[in-house]
N, C-alpha and C. Protein backbone atom coordinates (compact mmCIF):
# COMPACT_ATOMS: atom_id res chain seq x y z
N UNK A 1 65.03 186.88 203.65
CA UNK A 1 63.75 186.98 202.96
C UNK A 1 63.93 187.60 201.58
N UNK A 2 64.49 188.36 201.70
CA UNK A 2 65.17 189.11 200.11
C UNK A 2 65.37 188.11 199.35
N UNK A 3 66.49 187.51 200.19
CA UNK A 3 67.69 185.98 198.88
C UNK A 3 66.01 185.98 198.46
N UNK A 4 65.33 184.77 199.31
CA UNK A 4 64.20 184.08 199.07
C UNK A 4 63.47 184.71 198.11
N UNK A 5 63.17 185.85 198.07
CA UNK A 5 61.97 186.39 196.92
C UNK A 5 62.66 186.81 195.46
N UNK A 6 63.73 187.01 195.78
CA UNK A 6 64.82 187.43 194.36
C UNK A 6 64.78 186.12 193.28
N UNK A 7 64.95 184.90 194.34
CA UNK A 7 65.55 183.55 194.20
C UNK A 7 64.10 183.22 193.21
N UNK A 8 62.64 183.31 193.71
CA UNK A 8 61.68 183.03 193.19
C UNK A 8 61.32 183.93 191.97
N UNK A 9 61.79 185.32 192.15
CA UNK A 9 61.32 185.69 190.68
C UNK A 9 62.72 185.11 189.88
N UNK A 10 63.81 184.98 189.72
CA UNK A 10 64.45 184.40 189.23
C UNK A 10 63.67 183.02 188.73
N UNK A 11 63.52 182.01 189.82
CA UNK A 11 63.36 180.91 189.35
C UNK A 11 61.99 180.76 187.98
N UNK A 12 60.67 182.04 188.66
CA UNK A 12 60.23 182.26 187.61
C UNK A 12 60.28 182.70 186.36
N UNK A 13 61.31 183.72 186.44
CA UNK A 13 61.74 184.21 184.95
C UNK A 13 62.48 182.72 183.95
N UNK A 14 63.26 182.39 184.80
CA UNK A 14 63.40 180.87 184.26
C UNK A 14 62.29 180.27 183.78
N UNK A 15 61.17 179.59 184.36
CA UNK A 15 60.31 178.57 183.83
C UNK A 15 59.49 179.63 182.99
N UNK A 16 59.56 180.86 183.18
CA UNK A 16 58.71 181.74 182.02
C UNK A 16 59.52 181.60 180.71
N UNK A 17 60.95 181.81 180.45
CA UNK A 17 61.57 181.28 179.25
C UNK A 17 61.41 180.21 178.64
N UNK A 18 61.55 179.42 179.30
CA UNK A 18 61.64 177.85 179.28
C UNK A 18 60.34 177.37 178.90
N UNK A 19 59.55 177.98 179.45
CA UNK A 19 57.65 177.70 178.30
C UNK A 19 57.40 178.40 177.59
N UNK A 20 58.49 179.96 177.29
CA UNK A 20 58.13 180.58 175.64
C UNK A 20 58.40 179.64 174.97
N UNK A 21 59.88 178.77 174.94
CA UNK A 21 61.06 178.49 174.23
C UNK A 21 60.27 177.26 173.81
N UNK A 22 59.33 176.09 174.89
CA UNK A 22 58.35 175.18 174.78
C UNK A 22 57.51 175.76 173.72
N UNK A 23 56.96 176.80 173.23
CA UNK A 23 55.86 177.38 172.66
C UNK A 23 56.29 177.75 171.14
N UNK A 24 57.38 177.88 171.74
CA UNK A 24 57.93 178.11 170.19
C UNK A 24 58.29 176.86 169.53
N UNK A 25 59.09 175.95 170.40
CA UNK A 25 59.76 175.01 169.54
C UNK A 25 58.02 173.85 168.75
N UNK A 26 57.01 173.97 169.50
CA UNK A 26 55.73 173.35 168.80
C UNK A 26 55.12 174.00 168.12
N UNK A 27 55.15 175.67 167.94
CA UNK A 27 54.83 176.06 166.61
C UNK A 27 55.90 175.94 165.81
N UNK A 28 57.21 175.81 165.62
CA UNK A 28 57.95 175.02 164.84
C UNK A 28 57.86 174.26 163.84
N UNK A 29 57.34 173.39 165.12
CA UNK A 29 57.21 171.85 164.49
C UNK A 29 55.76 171.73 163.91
N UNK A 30 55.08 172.54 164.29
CA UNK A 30 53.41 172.67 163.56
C UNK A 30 53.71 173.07 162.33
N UNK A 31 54.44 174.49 162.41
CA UNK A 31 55.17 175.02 160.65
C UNK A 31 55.86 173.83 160.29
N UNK A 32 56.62 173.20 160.68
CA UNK A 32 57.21 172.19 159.24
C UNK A 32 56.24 171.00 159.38
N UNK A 33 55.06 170.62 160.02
CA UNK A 33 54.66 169.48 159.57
C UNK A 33 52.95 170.35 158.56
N UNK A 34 52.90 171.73 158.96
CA UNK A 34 52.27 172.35 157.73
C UNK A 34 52.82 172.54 156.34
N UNK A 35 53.98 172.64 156.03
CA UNK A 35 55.28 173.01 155.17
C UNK A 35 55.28 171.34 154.65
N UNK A 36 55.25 170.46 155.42
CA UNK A 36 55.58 169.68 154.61
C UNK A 36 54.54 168.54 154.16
N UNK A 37 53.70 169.19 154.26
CA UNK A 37 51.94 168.49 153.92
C UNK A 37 51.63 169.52 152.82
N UNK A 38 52.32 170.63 152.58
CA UNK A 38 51.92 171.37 151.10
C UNK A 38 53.37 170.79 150.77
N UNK A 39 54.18 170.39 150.70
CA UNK A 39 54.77 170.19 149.56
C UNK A 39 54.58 168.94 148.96
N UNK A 40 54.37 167.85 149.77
CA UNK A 40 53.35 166.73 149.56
C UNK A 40 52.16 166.98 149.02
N UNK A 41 51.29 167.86 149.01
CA UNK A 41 50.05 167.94 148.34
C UNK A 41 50.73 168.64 146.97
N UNK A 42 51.04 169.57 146.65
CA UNK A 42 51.75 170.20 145.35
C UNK A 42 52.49 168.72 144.67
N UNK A 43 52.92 168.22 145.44
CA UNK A 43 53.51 166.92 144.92
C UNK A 43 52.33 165.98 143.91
N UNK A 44 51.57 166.21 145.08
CA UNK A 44 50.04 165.12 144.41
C UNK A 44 49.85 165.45 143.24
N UNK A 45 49.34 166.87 143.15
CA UNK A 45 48.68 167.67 142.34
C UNK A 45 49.91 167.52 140.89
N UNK A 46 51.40 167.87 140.93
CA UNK A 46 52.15 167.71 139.99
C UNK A 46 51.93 166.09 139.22
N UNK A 47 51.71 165.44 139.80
CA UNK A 47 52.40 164.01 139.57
C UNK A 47 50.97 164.08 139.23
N UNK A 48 49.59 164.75 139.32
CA UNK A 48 48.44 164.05 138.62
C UNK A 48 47.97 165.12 137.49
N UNK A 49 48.55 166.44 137.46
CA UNK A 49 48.42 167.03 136.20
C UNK A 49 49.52 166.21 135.46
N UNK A 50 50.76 166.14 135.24
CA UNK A 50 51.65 165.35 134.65
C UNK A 50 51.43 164.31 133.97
N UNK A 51 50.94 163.43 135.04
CA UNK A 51 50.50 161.73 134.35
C UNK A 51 49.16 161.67 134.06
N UNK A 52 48.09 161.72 134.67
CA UNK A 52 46.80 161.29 134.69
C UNK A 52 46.19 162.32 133.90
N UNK A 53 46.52 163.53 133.96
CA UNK A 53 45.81 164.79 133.28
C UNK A 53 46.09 165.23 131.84
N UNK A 54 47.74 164.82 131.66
CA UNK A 54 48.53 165.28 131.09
C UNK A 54 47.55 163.37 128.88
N UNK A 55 47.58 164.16 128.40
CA UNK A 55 46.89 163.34 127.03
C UNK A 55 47.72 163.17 125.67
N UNK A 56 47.74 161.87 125.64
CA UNK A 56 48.66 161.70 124.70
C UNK A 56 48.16 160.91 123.25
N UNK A 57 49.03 161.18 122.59
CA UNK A 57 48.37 160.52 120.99
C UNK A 57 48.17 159.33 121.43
N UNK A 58 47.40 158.73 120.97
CA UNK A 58 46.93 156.90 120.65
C UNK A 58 47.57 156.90 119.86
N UNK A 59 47.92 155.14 119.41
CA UNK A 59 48.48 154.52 118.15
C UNK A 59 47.71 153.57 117.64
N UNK A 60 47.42 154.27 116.23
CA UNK A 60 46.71 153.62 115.41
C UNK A 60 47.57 152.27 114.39
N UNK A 61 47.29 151.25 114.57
CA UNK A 61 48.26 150.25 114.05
C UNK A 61 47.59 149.16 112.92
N UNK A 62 48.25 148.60 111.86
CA UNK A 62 47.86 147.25 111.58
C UNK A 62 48.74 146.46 112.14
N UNK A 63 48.00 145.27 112.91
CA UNK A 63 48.79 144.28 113.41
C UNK A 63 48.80 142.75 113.11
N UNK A 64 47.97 142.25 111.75
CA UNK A 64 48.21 141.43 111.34
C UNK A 64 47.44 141.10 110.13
N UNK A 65 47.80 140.35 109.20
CA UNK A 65 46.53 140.13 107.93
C UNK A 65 46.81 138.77 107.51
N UNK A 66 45.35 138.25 107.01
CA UNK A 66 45.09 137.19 106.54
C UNK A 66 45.29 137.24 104.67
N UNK A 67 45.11 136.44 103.75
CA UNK A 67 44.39 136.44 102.61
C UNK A 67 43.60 135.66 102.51
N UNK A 68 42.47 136.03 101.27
CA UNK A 68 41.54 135.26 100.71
C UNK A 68 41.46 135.06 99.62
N UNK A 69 41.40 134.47 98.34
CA UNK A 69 41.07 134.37 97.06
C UNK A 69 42.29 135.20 96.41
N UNK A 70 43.52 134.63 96.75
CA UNK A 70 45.02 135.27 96.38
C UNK A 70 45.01 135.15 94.88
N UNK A 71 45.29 135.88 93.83
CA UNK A 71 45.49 135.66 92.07
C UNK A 71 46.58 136.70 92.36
N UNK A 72 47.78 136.79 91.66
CA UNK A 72 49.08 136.84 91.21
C UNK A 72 49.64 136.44 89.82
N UNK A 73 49.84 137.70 89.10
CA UNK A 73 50.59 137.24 87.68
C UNK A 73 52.02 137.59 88.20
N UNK A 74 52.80 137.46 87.90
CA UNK A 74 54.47 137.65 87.65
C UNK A 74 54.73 138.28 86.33
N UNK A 75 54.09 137.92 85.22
CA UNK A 75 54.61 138.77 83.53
C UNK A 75 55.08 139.99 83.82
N UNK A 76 56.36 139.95 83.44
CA UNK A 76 57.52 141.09 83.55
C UNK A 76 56.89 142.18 83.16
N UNK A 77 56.06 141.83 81.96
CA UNK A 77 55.55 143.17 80.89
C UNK A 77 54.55 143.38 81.30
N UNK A 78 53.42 142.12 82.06
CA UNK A 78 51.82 142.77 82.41
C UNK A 78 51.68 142.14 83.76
N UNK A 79 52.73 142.27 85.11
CA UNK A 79 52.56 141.69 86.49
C UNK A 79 50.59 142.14 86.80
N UNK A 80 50.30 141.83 87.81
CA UNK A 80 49.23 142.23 88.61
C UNK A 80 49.04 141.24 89.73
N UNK A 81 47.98 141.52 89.90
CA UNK A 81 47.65 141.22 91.64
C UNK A 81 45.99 141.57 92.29
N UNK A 82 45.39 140.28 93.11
CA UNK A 82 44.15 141.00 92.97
C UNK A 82 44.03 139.88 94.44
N UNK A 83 43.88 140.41 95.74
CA UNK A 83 43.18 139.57 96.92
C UNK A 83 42.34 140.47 97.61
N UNK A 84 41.75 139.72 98.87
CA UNK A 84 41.24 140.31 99.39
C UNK A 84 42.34 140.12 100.98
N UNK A 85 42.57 141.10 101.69
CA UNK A 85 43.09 141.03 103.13
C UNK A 85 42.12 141.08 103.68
N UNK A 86 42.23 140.37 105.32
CA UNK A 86 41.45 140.65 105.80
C UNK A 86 41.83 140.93 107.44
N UNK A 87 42.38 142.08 107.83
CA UNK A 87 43.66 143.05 109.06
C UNK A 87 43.20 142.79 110.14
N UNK A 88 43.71 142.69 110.80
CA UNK A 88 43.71 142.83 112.12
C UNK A 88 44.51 144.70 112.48
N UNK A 89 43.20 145.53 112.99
CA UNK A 89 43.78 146.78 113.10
C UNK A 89 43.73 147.17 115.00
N UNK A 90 44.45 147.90 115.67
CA UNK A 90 44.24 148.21 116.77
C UNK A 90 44.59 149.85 116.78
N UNK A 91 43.86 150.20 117.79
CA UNK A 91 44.07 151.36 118.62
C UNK A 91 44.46 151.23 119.68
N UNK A 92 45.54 151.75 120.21
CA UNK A 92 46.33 151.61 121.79
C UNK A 92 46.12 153.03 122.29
N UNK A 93 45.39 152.98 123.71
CA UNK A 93 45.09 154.29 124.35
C UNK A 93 45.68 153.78 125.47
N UNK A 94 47.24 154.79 125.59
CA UNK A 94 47.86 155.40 127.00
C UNK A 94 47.01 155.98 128.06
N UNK A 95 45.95 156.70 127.67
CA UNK A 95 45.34 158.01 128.54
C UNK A 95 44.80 157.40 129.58
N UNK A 96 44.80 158.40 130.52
CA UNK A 96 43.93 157.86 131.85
C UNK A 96 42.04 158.01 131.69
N UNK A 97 42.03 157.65 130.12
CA UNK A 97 40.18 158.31 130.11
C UNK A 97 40.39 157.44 128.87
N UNK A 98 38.91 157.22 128.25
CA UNK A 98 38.45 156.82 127.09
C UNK A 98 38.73 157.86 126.00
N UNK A 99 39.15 156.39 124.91
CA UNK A 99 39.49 157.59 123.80
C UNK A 99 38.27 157.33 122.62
N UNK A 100 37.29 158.05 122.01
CA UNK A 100 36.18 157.53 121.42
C UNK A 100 36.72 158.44 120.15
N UNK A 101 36.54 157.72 118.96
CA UNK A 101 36.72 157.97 117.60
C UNK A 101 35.79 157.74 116.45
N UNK A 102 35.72 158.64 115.46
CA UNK A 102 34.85 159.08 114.66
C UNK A 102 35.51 157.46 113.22
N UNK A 103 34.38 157.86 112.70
CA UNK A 103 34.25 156.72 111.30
C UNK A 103 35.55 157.01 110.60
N UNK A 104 36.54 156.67 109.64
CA UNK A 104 37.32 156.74 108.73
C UNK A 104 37.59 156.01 107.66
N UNK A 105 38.71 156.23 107.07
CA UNK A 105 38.98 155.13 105.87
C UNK A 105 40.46 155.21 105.84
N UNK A 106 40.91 153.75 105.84
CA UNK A 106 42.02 153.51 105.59
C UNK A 106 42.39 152.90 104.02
N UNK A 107 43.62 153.45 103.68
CA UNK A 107 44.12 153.07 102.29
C UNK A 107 45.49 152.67 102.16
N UNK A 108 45.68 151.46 101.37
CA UNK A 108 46.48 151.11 100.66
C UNK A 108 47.08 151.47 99.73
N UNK A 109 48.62 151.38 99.28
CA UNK A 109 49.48 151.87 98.47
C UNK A 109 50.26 150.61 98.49
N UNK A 110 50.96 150.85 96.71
CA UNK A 110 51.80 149.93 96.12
C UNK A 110 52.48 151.34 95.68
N UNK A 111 53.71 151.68 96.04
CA UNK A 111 54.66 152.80 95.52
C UNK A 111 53.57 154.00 96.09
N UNK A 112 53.04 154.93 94.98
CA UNK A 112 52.35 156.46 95.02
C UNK A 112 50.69 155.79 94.34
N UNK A 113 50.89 154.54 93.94
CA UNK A 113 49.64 153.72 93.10
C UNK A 113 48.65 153.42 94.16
N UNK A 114 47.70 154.25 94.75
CA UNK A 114 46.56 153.55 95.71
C UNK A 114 46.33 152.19 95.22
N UNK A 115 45.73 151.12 95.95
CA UNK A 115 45.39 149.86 95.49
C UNK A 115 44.35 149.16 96.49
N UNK A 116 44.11 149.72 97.22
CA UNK A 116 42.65 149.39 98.21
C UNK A 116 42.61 150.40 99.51
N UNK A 117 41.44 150.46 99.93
CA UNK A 117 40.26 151.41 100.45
C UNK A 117 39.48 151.08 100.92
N UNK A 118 39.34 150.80 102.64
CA UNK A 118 38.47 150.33 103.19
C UNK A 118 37.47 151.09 104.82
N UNK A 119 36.79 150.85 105.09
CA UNK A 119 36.17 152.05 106.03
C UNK A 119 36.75 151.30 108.08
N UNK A 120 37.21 152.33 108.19
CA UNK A 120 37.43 151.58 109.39
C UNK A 120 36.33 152.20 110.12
N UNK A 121 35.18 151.58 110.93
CA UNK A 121 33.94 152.17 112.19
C UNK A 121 34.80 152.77 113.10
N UNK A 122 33.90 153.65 113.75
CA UNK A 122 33.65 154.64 114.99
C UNK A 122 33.64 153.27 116.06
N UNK A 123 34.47 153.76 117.02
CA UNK A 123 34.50 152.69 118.20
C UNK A 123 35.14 153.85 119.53
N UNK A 124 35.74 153.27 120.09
CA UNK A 124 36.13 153.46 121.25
C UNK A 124 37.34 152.59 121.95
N UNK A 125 38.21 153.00 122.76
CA UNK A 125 39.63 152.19 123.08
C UNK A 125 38.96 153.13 124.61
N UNK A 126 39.34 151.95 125.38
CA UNK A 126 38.67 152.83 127.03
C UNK A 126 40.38 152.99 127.67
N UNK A 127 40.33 153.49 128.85
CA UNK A 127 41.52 153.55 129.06
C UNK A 127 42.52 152.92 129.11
N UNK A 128 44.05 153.35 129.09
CA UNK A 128 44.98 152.07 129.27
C UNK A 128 44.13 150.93 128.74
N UNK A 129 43.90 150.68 127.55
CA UNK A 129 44.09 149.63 127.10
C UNK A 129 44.04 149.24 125.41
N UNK A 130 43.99 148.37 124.70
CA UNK A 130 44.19 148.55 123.44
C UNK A 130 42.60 148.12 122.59
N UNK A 131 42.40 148.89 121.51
CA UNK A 131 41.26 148.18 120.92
C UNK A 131 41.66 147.27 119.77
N UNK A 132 40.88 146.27 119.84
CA UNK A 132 41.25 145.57 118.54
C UNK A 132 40.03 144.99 117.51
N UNK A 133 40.57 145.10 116.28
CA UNK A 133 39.26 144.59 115.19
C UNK A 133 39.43 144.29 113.72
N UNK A 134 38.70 143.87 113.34
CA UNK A 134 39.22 143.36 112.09
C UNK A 134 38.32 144.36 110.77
N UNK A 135 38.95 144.29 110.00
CA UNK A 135 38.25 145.05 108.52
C UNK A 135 38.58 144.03 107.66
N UNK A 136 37.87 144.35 106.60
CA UNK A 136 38.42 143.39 105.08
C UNK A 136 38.78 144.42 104.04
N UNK A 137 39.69 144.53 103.32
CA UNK A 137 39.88 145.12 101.97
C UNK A 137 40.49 144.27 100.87
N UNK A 138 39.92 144.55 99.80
CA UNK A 138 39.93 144.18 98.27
C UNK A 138 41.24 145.00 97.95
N UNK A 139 42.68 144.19 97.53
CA UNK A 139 43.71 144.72 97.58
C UNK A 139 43.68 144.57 95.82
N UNK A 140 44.04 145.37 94.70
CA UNK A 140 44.19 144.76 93.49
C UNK A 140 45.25 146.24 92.96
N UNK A 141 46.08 145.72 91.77
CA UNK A 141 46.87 146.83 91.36
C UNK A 141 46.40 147.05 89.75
N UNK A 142 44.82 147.01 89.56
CA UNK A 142 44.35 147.84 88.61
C UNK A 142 45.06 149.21 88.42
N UNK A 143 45.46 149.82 89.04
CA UNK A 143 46.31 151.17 88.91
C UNK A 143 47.44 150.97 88.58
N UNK A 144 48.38 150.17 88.86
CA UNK A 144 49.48 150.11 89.03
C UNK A 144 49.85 149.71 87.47
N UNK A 145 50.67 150.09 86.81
CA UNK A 145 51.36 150.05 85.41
C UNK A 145 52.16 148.53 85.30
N UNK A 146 51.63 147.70 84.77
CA UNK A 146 52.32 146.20 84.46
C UNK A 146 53.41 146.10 84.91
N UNK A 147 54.53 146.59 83.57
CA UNK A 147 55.70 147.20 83.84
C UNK A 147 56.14 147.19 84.78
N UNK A 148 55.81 148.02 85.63
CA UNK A 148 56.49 148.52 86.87
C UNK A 148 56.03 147.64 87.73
N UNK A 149 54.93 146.88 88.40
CA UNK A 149 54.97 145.62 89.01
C UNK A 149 55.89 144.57 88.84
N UNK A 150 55.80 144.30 87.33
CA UNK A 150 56.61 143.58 87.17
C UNK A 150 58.20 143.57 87.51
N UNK A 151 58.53 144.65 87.01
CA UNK A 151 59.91 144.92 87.37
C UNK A 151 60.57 144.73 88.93
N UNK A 152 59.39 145.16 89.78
CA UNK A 152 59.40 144.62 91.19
C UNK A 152 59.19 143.11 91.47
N UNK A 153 58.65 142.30 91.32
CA UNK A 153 58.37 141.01 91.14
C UNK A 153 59.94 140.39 90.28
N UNK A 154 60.44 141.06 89.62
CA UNK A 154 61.83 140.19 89.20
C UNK A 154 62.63 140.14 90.12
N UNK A 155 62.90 140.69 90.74
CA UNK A 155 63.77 141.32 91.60
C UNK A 155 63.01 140.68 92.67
N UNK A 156 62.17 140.37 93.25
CA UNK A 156 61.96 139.74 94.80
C UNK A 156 60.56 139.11 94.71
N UNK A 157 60.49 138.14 95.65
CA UNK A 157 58.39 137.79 95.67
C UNK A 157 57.60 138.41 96.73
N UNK A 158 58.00 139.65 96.62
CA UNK A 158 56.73 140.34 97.42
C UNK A 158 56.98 141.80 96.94
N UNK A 159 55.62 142.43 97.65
CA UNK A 159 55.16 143.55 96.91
C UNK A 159 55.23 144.29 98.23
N UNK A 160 56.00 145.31 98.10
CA UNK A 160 55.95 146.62 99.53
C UNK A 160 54.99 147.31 99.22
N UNK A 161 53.44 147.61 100.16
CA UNK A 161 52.89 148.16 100.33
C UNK A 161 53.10 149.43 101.70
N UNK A 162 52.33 150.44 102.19
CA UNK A 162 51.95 150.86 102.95
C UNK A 162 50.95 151.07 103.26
N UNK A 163 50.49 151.44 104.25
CA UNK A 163 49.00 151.96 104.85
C UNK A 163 48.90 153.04 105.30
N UNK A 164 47.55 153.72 105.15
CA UNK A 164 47.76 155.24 105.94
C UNK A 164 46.12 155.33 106.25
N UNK A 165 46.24 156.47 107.40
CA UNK A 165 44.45 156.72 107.48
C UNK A 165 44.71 157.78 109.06
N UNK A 166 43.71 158.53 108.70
CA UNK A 166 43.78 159.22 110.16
C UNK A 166 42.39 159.10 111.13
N UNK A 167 42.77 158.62 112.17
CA UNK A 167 41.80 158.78 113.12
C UNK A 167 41.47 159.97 114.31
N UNK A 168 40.11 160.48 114.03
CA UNK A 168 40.07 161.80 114.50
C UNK A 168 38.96 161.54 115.69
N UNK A 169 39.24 161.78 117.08
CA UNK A 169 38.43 161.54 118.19
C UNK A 169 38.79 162.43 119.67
N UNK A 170 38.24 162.17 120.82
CA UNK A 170 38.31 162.98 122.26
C UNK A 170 38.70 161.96 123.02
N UNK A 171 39.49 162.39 123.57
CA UNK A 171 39.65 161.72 125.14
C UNK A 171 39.23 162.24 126.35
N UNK A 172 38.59 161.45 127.09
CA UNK A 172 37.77 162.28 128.62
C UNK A 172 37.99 161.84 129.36
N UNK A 173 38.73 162.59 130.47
CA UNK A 173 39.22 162.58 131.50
C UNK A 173 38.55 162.81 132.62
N UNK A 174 38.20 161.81 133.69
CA UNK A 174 37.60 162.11 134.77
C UNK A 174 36.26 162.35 134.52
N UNK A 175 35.46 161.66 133.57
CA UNK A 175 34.63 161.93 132.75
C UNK A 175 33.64 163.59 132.39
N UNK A 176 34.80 164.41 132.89
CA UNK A 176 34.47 166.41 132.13
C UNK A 176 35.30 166.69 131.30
N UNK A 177 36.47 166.37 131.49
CA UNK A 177 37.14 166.95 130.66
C UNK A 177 37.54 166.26 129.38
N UNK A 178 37.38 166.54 128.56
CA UNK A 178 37.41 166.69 126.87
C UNK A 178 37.98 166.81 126.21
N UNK A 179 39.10 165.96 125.18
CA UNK A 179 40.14 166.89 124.91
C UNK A 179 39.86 166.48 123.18
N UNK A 180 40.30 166.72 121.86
CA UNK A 180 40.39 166.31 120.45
C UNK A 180 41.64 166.08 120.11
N UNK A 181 41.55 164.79 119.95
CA UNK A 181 42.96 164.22 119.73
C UNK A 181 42.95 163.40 118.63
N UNK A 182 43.74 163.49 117.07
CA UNK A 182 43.81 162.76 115.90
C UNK A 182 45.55 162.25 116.03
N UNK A 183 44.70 160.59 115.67
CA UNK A 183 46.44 160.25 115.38
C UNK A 183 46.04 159.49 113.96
N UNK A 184 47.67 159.31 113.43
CA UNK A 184 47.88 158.53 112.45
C UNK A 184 48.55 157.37 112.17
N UNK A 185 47.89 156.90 111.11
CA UNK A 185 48.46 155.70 110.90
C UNK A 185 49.48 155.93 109.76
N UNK A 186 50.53 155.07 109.85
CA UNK A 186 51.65 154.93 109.08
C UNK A 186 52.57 153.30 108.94
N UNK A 187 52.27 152.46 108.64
CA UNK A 187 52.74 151.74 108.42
C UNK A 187 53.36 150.76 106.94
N UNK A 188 54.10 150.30 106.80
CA UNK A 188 54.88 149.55 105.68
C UNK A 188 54.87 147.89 105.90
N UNK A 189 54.80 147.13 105.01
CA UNK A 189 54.88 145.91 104.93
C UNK A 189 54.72 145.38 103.50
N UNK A 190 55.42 143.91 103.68
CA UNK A 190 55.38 143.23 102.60
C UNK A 190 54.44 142.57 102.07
N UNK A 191 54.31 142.33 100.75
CA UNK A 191 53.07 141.38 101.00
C UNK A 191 54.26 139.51 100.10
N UNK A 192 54.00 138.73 100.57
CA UNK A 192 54.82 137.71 100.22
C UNK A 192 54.01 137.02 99.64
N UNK A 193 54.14 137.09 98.07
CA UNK A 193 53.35 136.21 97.30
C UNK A 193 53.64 134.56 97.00
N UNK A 194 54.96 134.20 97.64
CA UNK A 194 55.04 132.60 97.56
C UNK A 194 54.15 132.38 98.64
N UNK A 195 54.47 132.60 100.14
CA UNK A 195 53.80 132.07 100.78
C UNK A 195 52.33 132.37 101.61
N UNK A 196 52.27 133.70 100.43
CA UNK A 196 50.77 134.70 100.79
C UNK A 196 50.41 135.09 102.15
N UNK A 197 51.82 135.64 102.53
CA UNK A 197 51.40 136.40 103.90
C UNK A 197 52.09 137.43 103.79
N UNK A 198 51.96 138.01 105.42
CA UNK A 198 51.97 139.49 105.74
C UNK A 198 53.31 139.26 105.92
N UNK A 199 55.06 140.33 105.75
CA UNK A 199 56.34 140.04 106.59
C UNK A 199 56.45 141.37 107.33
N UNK A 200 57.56 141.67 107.30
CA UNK A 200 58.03 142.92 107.53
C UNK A 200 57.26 143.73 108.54
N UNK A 201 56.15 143.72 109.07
CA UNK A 201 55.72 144.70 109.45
C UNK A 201 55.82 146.17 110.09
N UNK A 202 56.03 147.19 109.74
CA UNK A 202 56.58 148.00 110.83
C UNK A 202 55.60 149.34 110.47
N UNK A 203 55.02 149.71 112.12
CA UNK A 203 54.11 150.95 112.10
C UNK A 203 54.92 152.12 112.89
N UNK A 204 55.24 153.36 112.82
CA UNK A 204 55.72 154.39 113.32
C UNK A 204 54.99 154.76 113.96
C-alpha cells in the first residue's frame, strides 16, 4: 500500500510538471506571436511614415513648345528675334496627397538677357500623378545687344535659352496634414531657327 501511494504522488508530481511545462511552453508561444505582431505593426507604421508620410519636391518642367508668327534676322551686326511659344508645362507630384499651388511667373533668358515673361495659374497636381498645361509667351530679344546675337547665330542656327520660375504650394496628406513645399524650375534648350523648333531639352 505504501509502493501504491508513493507511486501515485510520484505519478502526480509528474503530470503536475508536465502541465507547468504545457503552461509555459503556450505562454511562449503567446509571447512570440505577441513579439511578432509588434514588430510587424512597427514595420507598418515605418514603411508608412517613410513612404506615404514622408513629402517630396514636385518637378516643375517644360515639356514641349510650339511656334507662332516666327521673324528671325541673322545680321551679324543687328541679329534679333521675335515669336511667340506656345509650352507645354507640367508638374509631377510623387506625394501620396495633392499638391495645390499658388499663381507664378515663368521667364525666359537668352544668356543673363531676360527675353519673355509669362504667368503660369494656380492649379493643382493630385497625387501620384502629373499635371499638364499649356501657356503662351511672346519670346523677342529686344534686350539682347545685336552684336552679341549675332555672333551666336554665326556660329550655329539656334539660340540657347533657359527657363526659370518657382512654384510655391502644400501638399496634404490624408487630407490633415499640410505641409509647404516650393520647387523649381530649371531648364535649358535650344531654340532651332531653320526648322523653328524646340531641341535639346533638358530640365534638372
Amino acid at each position: 500500500m505504501a509502493y501504491n501511494g508513493g507511486q501515485k504522488a510520484y505519478d502526480a508530481e509528474v503530470a503536475s510538471v508536465a502541465q507547468s511545462e504545457e503552461r509555459r511552453k503556450k505562454r511562449m508561444k503567446c509571447f512570440a506571436y505577441v513579439a511578432a505582431f509588434a514588430v510587424f505593426q512597427t514595420a507598418i507604421i515605418l514603411v508608412f511614415a517613410l513612404v506615404v508620410m514622408k513629402v517630396r519636391t514636385p518637378k516643375f518642367r517644360v515639356r514641349s513648345a510650339t511656334f507662332d508668327n516666327f521673324d528671325v534676322s541673322t545680321l551679324v551686326t543687328n541679329a534679333s528675334f521675335n515669336t511667340r511659344m506656345n509650352a507645354e508645362l507640367s508638374v509631377k507630384n510623387a506625394n501620396f496627397g495633392r499638391y495645390k499651388y499658388q499663381s507664378s511667373i515663368i521667364e525666359f533668358f537668352y544668356q543673363d538677357y531676360k527675353v519673355g515673361e509669362t504667368v503660369v495659374p494656380g492649379g493643382k497636381a493630385n497625387f501620384k500623378s502629373t499635371k499638364k498645361f499649356a501657356v503662351s509667351v511672346d519670346l523677342s530679344s529686344a534686350n539682347v545687344p545685336g552684336d552679341v546675337l549675332g555672333n551666336e547665330l554665326s556660329q550655329h542656327a539656334w539660340i540657347p535659352l533657359t527657363s526659370r520660375a518657382t512654384l510655391k504650394g502644400k501638399v496634404t496628406l490624408m487630407l490633415i496634414f499640410k505641409k509647404n513645399k516650393s520647387t523649381n524650375m530649371d531648364c535649358t534648350m535650344n531654340l532651332n531657327i531653320s526648322s523653328k523648333q524646340l531641341q535639346d531639352l533638358r530640365c534638372r
